[in-house]
C-alpha atoms as a PDB file:
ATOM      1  CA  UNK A   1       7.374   3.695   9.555  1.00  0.00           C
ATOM      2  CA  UNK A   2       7.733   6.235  12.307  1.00  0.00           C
ATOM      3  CA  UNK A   3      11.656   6.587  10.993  1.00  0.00           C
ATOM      4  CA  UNK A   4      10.263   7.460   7.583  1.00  0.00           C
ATOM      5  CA  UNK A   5       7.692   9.734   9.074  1.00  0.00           C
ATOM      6  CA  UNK A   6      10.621  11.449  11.056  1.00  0.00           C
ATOM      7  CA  UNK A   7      12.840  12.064   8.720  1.00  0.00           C
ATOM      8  CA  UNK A   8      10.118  13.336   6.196  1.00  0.00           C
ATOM      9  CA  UNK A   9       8.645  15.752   7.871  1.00  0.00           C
ATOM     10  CA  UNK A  10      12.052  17.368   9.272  1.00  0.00           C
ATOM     11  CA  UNK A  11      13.979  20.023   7.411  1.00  0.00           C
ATOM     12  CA  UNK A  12      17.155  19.143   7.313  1.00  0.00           C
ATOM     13  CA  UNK A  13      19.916  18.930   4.000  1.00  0.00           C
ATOM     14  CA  UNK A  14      19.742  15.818   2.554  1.00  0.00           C
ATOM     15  CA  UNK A  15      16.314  14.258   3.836  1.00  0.00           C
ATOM     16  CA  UNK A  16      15.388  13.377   0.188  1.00  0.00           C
ATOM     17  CA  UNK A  17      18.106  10.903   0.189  1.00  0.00           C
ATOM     18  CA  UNK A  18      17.612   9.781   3.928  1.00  0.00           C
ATOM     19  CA  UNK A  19      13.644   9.602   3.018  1.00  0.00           C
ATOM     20  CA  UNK A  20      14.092   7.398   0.185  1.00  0.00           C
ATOM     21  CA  UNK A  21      16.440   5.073   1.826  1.00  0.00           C
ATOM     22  CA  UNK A  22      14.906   4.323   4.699  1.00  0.00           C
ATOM     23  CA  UNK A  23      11.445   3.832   2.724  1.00  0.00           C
ATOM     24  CA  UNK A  24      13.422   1.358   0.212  1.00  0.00           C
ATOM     25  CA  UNK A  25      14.507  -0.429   3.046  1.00  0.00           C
ATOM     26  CA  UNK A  26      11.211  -0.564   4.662  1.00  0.00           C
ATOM     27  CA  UNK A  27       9.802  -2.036   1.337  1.00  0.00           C
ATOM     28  CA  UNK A  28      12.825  -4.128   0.886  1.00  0.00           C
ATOM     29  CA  UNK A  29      12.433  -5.901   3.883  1.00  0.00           C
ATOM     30  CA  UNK A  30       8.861  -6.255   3.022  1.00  0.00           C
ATOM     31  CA  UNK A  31       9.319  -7.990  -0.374  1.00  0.00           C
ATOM     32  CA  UNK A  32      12.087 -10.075   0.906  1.00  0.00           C
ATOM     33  CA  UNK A  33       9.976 -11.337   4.227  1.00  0.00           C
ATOM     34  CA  UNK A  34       6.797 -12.521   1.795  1.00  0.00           C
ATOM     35  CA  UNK A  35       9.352 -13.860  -1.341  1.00  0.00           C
ATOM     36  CA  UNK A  36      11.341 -15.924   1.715  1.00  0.00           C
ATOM     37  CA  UNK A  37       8.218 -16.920   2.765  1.00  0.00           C
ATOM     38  CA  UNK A  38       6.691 -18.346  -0.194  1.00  0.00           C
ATOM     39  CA  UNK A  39      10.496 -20.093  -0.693  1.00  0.00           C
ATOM     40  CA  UNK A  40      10.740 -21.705   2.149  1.00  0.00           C
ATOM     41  CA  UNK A  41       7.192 -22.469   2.135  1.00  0.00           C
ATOM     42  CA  UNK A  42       6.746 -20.836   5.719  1.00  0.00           C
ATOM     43  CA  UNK A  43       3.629 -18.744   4.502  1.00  0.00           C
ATOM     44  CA  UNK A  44       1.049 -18.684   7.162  1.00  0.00           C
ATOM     45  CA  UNK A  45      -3.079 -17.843   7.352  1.00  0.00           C
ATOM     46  CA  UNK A  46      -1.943 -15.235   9.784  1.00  0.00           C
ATOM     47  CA  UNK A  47       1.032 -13.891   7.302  1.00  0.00           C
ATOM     48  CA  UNK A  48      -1.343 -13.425   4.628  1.00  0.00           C
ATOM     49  CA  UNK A  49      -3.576 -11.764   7.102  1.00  0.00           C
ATOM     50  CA  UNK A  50      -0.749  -9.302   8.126  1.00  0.00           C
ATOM     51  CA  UNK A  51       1.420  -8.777   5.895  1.00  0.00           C
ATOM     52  CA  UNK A  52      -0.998  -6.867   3.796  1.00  0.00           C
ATOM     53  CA  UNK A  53      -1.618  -4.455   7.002  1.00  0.00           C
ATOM     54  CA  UNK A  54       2.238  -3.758   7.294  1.00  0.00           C
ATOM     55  CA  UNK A  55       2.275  -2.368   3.678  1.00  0.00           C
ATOM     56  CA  UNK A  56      -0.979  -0.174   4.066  1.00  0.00           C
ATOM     57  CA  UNK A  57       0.690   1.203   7.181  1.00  0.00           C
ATOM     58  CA  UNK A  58       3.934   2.267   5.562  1.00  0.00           C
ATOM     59  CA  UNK A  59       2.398   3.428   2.067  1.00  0.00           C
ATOM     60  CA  UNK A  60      -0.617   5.049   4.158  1.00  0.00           C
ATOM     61  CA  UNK A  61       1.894   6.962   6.074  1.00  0.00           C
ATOM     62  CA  UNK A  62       4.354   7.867   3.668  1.00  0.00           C
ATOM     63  CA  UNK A  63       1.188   9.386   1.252  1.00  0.00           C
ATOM     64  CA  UNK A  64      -0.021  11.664   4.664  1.00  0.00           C
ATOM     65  CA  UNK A  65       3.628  12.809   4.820  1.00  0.00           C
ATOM     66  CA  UNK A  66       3.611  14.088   1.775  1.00  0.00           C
ATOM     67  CA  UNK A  67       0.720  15.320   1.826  1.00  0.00           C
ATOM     68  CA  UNK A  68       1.517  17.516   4.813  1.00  0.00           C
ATOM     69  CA  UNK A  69       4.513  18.466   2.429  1.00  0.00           C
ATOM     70  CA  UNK A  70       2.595  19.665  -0.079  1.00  0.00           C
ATOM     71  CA  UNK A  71       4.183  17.027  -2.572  1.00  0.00           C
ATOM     72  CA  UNK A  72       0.314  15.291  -3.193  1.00  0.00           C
ATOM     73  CA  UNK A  73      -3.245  16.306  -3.447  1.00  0.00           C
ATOM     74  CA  UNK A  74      -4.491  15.219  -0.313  1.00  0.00           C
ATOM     75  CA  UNK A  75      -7.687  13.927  -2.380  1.00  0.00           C
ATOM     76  CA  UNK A  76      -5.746  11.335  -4.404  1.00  0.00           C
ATOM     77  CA  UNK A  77      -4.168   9.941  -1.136  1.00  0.00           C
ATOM     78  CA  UNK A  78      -7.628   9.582   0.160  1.00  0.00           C
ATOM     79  CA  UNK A  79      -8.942   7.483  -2.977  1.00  0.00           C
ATOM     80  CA  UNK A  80      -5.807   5.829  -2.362  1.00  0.00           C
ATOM     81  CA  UNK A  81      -5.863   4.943   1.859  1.00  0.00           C
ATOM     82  CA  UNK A  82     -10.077   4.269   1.256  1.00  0.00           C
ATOM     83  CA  UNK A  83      -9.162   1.924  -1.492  1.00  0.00           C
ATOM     84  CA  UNK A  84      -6.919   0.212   1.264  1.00  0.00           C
ATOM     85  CA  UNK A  85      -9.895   0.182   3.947  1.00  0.00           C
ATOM     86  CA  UNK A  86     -12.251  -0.934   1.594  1.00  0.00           C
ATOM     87  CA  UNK A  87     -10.242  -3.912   0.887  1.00  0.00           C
ATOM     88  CA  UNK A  88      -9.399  -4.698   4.609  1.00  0.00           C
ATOM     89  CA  UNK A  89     -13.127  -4.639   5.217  1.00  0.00           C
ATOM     90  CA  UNK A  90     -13.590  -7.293   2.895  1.00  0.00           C
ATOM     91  CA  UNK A  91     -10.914  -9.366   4.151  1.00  0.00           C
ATOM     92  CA  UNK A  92     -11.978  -9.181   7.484  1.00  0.00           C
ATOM     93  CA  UNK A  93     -15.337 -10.437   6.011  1.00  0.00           C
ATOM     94  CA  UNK A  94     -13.398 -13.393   4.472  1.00  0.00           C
ATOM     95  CA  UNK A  95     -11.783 -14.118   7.769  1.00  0.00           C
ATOM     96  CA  UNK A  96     -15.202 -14.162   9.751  1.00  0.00           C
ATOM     97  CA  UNK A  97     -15.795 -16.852   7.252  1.00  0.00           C
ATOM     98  CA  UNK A  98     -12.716 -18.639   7.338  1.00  0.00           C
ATOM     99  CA  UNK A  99     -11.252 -17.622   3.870  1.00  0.00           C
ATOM    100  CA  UNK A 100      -7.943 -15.949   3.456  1.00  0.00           C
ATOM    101  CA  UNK A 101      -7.736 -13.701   0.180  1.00  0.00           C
ATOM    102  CA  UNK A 102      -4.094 -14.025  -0.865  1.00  0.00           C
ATOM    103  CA  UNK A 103      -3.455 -11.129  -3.327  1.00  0.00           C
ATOM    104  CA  UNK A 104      -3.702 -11.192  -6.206  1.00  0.00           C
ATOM    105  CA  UNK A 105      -1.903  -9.576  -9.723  1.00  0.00           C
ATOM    106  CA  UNK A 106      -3.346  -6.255  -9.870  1.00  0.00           C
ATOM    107  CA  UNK A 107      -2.910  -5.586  -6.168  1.00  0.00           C
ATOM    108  CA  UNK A 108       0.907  -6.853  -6.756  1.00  0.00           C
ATOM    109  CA  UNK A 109       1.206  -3.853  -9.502  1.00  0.00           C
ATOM    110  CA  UNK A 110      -0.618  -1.613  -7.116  1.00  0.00           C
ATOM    111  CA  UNK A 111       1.843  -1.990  -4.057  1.00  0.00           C
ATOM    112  CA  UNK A 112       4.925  -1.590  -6.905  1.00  0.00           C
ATOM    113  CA  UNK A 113       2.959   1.566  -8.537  1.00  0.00           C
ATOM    114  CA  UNK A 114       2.555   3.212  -5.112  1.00  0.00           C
ATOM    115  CA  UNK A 115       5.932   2.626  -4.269  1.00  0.00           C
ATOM    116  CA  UNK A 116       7.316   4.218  -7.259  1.00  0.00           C
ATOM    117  CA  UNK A 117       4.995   6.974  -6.646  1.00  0.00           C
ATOM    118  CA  UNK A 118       6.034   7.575  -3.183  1.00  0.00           C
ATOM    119  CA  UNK A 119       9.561   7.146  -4.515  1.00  0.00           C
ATOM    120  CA  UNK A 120       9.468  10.119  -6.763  1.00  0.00           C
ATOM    121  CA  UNK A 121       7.701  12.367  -4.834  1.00  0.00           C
ATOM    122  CA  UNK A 122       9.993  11.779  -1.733  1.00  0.00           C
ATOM    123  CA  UNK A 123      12.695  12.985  -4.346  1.00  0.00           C
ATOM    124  CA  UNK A 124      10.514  15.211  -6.467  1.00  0.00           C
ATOM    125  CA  UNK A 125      12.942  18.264  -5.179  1.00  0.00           C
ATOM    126  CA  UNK A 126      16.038  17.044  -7.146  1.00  0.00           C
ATOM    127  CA  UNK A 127      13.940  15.102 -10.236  1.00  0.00           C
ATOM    128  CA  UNK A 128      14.647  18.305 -11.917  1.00  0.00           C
ATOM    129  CA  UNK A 129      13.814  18.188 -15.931  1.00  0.00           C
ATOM    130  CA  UNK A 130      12.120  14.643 -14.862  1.00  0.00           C
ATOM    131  CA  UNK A 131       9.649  16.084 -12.198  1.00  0.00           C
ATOM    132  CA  UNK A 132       6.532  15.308 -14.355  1.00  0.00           C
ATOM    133  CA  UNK A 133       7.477  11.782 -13.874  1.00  0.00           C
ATOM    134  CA  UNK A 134       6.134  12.185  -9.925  1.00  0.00           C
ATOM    135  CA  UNK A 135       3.124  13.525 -10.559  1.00  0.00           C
ATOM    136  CA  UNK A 136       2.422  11.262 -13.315  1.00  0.00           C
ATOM    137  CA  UNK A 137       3.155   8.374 -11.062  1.00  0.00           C
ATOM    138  CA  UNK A 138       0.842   9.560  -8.423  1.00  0.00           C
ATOM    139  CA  UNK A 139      -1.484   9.183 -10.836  1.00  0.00           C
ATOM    140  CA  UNK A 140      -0.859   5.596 -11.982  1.00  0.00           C
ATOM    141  CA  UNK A 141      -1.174   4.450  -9.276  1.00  0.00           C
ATOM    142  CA  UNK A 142      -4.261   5.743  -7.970  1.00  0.00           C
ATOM    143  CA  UNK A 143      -5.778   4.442 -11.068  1.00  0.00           C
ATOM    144  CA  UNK A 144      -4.389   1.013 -10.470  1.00  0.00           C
ATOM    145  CA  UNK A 145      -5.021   1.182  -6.370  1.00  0.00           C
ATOM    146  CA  UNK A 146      -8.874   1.893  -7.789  1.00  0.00           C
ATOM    147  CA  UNK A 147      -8.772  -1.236 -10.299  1.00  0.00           C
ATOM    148  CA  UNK A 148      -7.307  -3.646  -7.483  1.00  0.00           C
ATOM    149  CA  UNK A 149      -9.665  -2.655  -5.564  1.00  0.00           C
ATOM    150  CA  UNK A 150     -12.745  -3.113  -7.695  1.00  0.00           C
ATOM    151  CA  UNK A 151     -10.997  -6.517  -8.499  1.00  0.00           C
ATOM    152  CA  UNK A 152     -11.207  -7.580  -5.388  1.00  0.00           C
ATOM    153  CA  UNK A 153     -14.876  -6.836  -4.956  1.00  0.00           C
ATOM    154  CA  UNK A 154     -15.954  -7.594  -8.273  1.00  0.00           C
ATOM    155  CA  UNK A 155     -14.290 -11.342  -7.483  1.00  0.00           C
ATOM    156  CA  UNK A 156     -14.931 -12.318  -4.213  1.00  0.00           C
ATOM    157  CA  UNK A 157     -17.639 -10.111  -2.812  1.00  0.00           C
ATOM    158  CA  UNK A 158     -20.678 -11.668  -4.160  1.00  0.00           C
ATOM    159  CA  UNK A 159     -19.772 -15.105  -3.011  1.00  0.00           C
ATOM    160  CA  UNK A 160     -18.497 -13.918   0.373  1.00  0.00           C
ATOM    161  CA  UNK A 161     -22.277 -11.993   0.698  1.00  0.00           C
ATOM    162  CA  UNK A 162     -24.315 -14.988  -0.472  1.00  0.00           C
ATOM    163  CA  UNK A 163     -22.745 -16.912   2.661  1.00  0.00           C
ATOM    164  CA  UNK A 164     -24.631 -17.878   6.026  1.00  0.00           C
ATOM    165  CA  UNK A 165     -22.627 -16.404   8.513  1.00  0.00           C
ATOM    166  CA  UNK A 166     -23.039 -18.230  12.215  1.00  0.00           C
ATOM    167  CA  UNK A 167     -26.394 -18.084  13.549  1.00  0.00           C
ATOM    168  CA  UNK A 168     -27.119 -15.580  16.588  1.00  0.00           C
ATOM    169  CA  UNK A 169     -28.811 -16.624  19.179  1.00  0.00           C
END
């Protein structure tokens, strides 16, 4: 994340193409870490606990990047990153109560629409004819980030609320 940070936010010829290969390979990785996972059924209360962190950290800091470059609103990428608090909040309500939420389908298109997002605008300087495409994308998937997220509350929230939590004393 700080490499993709880095390279964004320094002018040099060819950071397009540096950008959006180190931020493939930082999602790579990702994928590949939870899929071997799940394989080699390795998949661990505190995996499902972090690995959703490490991919709100790298979107969350590729959006303020470019941001700062001018190449989104900085409005959307706040719907987006509160979306992303939101839904830690309510895992870290689950947790006080022993439940891990797993993701689930919508968030799953939500991570892949933000990627492609970020993925477009990182290169939204040589799109040319195609440049509507990043914009449009941006869009998508704040709309989807917003319907994970309601998802997730809409699904687990009441029955995490109507739970005792441990007595004070």
């Amino acid at each position: 994340m700080p490499l993709l940070v880095a390279v964004l936010l320094t002018k040099f010829e060819g950071k397009e193409f540096v950008g959006l290969a180190v931020f493939w390979v930082a999602s790579l990785t990702d994928f590949l870490d939870g899929f071997l996972a799940r394989r080699n059924k390795q998949v661990t209360r505190l995996g499902k606990l972090l690995d959703p962190a490490a991919d709100k950290i790298l979107t969350s800091a590729a959006f303020i990047s470019l941001v700062e470059l001018g190449l989104a609103p900085a409005w959307m990428v706040v719907v987006i990153i509160a979306r992303e608090f939101a839904v830690s909040s309510l895992r870290s309500l689950a947790a006080s109560e022993n439940v891990v939420l797993g993701a689930i389908r919508s968030a799953k298109l939500k991570t892949v629409m933000q990627i492609v997002a970020i993925s477009l605008l990182i290169f939204y300087n040589q799109l040319g004819e195609f440049e509507h495409l990043a914009p449009l994308s941006l869009w998508l998937a704040m709309l989807a980030s917003l319907y994970s997220g309601a998802e997730y509350f809409v699904r687990f929230a009441p029955d995490l609320l109507k739970r005792k939590g441990p007595k004070q004393g």
